[in-house]
Protein backbone atom coordinates (compact mmCIF):
# COMPACT_ATOMS: atom_id res chain seq x y z
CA UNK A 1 -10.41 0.44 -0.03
CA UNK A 2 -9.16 2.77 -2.89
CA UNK A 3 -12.23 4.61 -4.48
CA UNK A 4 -11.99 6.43 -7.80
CA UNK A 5 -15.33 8.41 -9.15
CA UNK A 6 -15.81 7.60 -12.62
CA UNK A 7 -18.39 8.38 -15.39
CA UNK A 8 -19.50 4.69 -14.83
CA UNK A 9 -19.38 5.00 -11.43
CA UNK A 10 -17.69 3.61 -7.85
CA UNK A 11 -14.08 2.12 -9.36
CA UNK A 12 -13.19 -0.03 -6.05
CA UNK A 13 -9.59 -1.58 -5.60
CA UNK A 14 -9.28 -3.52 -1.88
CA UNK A 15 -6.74 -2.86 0.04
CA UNK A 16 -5.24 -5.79 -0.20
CA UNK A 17 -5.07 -6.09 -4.21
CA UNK A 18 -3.36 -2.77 -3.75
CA UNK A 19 -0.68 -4.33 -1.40
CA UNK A 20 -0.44 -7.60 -3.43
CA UNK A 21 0.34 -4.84 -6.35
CA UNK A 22 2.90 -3.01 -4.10
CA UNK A 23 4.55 -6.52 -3.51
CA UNK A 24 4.97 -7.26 -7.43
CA UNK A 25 6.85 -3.78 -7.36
CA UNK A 26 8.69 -4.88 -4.80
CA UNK A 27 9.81 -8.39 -6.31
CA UNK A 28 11.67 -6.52 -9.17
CA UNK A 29 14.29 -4.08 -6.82
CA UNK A 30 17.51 -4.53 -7.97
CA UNK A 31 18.99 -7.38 -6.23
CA UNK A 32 22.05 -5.74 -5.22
CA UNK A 33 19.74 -3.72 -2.74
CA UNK A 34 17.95 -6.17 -1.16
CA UNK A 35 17.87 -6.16 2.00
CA UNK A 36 19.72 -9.11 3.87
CA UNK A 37 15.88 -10.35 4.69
CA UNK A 38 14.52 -10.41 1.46
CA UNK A 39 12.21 -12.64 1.48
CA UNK A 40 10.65 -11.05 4.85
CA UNK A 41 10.47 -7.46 3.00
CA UNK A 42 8.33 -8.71 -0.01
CA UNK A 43 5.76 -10.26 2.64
CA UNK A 44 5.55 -6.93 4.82
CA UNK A 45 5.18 -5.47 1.25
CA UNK A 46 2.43 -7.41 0.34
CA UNK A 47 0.79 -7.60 3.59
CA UNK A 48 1.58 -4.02 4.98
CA UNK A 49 -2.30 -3.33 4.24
CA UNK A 50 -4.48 -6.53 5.62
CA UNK A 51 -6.12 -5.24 8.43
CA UNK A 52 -8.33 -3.43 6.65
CA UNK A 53 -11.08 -5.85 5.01
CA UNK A 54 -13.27 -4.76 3.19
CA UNK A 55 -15.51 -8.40 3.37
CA UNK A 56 -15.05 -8.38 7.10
CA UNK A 57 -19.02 -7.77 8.60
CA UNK A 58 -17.66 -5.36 11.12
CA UNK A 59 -15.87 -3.07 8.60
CA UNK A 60 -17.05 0.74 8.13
CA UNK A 61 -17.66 0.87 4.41
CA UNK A 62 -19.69 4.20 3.70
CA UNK A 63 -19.13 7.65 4.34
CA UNK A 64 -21.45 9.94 5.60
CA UNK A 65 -23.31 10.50 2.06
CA UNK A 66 -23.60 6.67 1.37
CA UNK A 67 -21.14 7.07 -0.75
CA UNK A 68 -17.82 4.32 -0.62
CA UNK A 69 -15.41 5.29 1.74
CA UNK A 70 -12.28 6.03 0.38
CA UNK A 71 -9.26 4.96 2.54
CA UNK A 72 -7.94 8.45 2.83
CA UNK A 73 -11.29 9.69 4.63
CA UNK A 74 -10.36 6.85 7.36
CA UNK A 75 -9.08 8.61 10.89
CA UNK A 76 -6.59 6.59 13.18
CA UNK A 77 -8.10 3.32 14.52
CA UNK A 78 -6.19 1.55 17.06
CA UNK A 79 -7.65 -1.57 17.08
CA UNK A 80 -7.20 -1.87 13.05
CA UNK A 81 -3.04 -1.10 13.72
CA UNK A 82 -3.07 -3.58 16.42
CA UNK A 83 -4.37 -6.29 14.61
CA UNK A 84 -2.54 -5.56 11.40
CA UNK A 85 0.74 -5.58 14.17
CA UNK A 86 -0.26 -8.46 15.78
CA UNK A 87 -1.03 -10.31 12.15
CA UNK A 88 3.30 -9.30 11.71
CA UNK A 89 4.21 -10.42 14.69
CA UNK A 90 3.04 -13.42 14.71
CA UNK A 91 5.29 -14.10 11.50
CA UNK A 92 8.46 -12.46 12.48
CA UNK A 93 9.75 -9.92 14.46
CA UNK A 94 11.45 -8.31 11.51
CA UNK A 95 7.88 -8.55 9.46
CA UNK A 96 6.76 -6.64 12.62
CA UNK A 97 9.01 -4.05 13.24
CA UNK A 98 8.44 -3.23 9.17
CA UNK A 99 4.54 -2.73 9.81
CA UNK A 100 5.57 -0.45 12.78
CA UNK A 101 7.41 1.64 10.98
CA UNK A 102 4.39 1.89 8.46
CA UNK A 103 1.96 2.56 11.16
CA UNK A 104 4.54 5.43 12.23
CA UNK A 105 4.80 6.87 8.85
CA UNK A 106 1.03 7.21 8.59
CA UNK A 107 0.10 8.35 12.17
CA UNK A 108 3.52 9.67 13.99
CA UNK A 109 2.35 13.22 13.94
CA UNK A 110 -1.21 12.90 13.38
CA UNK A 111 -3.65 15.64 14.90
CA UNK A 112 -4.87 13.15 17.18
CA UNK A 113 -3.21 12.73 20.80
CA UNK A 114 -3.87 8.90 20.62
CA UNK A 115 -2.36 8.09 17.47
CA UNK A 116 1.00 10.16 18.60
CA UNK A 117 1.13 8.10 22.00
CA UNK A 118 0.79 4.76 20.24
CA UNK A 119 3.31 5.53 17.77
CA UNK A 120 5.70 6.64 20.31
CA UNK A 121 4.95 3.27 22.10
CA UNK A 122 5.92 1.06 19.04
CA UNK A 123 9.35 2.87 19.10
CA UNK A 124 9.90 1.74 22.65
CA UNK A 125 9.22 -1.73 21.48
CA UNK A 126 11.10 -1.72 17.87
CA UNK A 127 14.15 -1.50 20.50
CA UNK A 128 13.42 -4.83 21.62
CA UNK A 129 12.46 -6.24 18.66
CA UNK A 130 15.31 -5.38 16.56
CA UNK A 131 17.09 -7.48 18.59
CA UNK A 132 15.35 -10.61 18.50
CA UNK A 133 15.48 -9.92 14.54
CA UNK A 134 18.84 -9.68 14.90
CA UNK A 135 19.38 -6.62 12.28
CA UNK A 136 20.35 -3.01 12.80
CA UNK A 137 18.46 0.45 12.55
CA UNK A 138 20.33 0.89 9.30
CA UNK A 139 18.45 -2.48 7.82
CA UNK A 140 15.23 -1.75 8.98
CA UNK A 141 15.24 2.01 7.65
CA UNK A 142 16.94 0.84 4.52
CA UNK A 143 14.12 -1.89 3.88
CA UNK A 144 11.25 0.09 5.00
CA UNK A 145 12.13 2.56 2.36
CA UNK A 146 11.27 0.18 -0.50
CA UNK A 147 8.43 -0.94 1.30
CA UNK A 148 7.23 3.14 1.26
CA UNK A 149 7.99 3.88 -1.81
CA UNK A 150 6.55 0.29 -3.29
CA UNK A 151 3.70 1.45 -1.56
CA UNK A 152 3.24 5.07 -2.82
CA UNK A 153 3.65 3.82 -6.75
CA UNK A 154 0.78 1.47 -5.95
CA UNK A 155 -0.96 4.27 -4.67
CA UNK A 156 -0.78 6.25 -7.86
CA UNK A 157 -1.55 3.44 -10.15
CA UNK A 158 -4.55 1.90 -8.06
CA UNK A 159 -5.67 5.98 -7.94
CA UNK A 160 -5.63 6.30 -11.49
CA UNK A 161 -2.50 9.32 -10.86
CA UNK A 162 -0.58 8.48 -14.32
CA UNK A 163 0.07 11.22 -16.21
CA UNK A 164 -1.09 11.80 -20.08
CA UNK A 165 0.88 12.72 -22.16
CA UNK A 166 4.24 11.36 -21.06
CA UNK A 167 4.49 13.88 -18.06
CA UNK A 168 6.43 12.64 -15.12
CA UNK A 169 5.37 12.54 -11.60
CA UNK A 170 7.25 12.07 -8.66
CA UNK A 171 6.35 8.34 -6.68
CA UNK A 172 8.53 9.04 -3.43
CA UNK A 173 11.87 8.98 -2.09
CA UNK A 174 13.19 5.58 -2.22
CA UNK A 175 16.37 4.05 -0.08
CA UNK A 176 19.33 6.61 -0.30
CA UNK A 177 16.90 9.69 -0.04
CA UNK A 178 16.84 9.22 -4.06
CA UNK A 179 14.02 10.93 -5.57
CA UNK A 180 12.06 8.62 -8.14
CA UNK A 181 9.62 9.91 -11.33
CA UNK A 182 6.90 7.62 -13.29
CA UNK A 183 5.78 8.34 -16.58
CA UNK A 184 3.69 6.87 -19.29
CA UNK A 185 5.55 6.62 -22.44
CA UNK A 186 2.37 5.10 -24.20
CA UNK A 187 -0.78 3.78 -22.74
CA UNK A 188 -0.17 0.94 -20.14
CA UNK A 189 4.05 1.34 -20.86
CA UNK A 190 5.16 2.67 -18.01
CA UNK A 191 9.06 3.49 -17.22
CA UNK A 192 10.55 5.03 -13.40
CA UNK A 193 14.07 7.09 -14.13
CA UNK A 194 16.10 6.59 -12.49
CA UNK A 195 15.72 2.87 -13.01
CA UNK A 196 15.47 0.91 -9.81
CA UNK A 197 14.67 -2.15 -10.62
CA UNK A 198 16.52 -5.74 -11.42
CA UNK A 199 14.56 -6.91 -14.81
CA UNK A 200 14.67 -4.11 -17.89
CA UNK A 201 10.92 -5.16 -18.08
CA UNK A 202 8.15 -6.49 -16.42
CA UNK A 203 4.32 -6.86 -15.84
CA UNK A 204 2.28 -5.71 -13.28
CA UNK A 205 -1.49 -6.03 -12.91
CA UNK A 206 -4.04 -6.07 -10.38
CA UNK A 207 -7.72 -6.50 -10.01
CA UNK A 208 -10.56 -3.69 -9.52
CA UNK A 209 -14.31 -3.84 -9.32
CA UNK A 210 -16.51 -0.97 -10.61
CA UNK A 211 -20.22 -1.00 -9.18
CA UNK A 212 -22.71 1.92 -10.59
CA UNK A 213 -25.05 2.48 -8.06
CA UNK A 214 -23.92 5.69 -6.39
CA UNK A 215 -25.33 5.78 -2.63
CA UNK A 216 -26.46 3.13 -0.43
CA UNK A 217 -29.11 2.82 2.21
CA UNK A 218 -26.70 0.98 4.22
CA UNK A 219 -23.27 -1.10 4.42
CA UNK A 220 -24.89 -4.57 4.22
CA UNK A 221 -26.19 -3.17 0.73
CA UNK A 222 -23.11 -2.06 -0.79
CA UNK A 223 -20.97 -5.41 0.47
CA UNK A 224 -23.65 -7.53 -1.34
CA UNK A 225 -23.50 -5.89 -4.34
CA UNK A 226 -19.51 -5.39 -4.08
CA UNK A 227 -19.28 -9.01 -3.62
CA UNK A 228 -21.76 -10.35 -6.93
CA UNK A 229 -19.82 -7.74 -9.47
CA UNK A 230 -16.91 -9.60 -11.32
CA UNK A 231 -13.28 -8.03 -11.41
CA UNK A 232 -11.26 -6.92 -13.99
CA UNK A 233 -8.06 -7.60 -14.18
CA UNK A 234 -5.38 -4.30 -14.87
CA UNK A 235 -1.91 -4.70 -16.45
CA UNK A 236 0.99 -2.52 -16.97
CA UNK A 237 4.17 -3.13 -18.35
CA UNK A 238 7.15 -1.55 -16.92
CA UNK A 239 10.26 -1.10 -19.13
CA UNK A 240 13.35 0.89 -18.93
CA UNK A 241 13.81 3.73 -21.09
């Protein structure tokens, strides 16, 4: 889960609101640079995050204060990339080999011995499955590379990273190595240059909870009261300047 501190307290996105976001960014690439899969890309999108439940009663929710646990204070956990790999496979091969790429990009030269020998297992096995997918290196680079950078704007908007004051901040490099900024002309406008996407505007939203209660006594605690507090839905509009 995505946790932001605020003066209200614990602002909680789930992972998965943040990939359904990263999917609705996706949805709007120019069509002329879709890849050949399309359809496949959005799903990996949208999905590249599942594993990670934050409902599920064997999930580690607090950190070591009893404080949420932010997604970025999670270490390399096998089992979690296996299932979230397995969950891919079982769709497609190319839905698969899109996840392992994302599990690469994460852990491919993490500190931690295990993580580096799983990741250079999954490129011993996106050989094979790039051929039952029946695409080339060249697709699945070119597609992961929305996926990323879909990812990494989610990221900043879920993390509460917009700039004020119409100052620009750089999302990622997208397909083509291009480098990408997002900035806030006015307060929930937002605009990318240069413009990557098919529509010349849009809406975006997603869902977040916000709990007060700052530490917990234990995990069952916080999931109760994480699962009686109502959302509230977040929307942007994206338009190009």
């Amino acid at each position: 889960m995505i946790v932001n501190y605020q003066e209200n307290g614990w602002n909680i996105i789930s992972q998965r609101a943040h990939g359904l976001l990263a999917g609705q960014i996706c949805f709007n690439w120019k069509e002329k640079l879709h890849p050949e899969l399309w359809m496949e890309t959005i799903v990996a999108t949208i999905e590249h995050d599942d594993a990670f439940n934050e409902f599920s009663w064997d999930e580690s929710l607090l950190n070591k204060n009893g404080g949420p646990l932010n997604f970025k204070m999670r270490n390399f956990e096998e089992k979690k990339c296996e299932e979230l790999l397995q969950m891919a496979l079982f769709k497609s091969r190319y839905i698969g080999l899109l996840i392992s790429r994302h599990i690469q990009f994460l852990h491919e030269n993490s500190e931690d011995l295990a993580a580096r020998k799983y990741c250079q297992n999954l490129k011993k096995l996106d050989k094979k499955w790039i051929k039952v997918a029946a695409c080339s290196e060249e697709e699945v680079k070119h597609a992961y590379a929305i996926l990323q950078w879909c990812d990494a704007l989610s990221l900043i908007i879920c993390q509460q990273l917009i700039q004020p004051e119409n100052r620009k901040i750089e999302i990622s490099t997208g397909p083509g190595n291009q480098c990408y900024m997002l900035h806030a002309p006015t307060e929930n406008m937002l605009t990318v240059e240069p413009w990557p996407f098919e529509p010349e505007n849009f809406e975006i939203h997603y869902e977040s909870k916000t709990i007060a209660q700052l530490e917990f006594k234990n995990e069952d605690e916080f999931r109760q009261l994480l699962l009686k507090t109502e959302p509230v839905l977040h929307r942007f509009q994206f338009a190009k300047h």
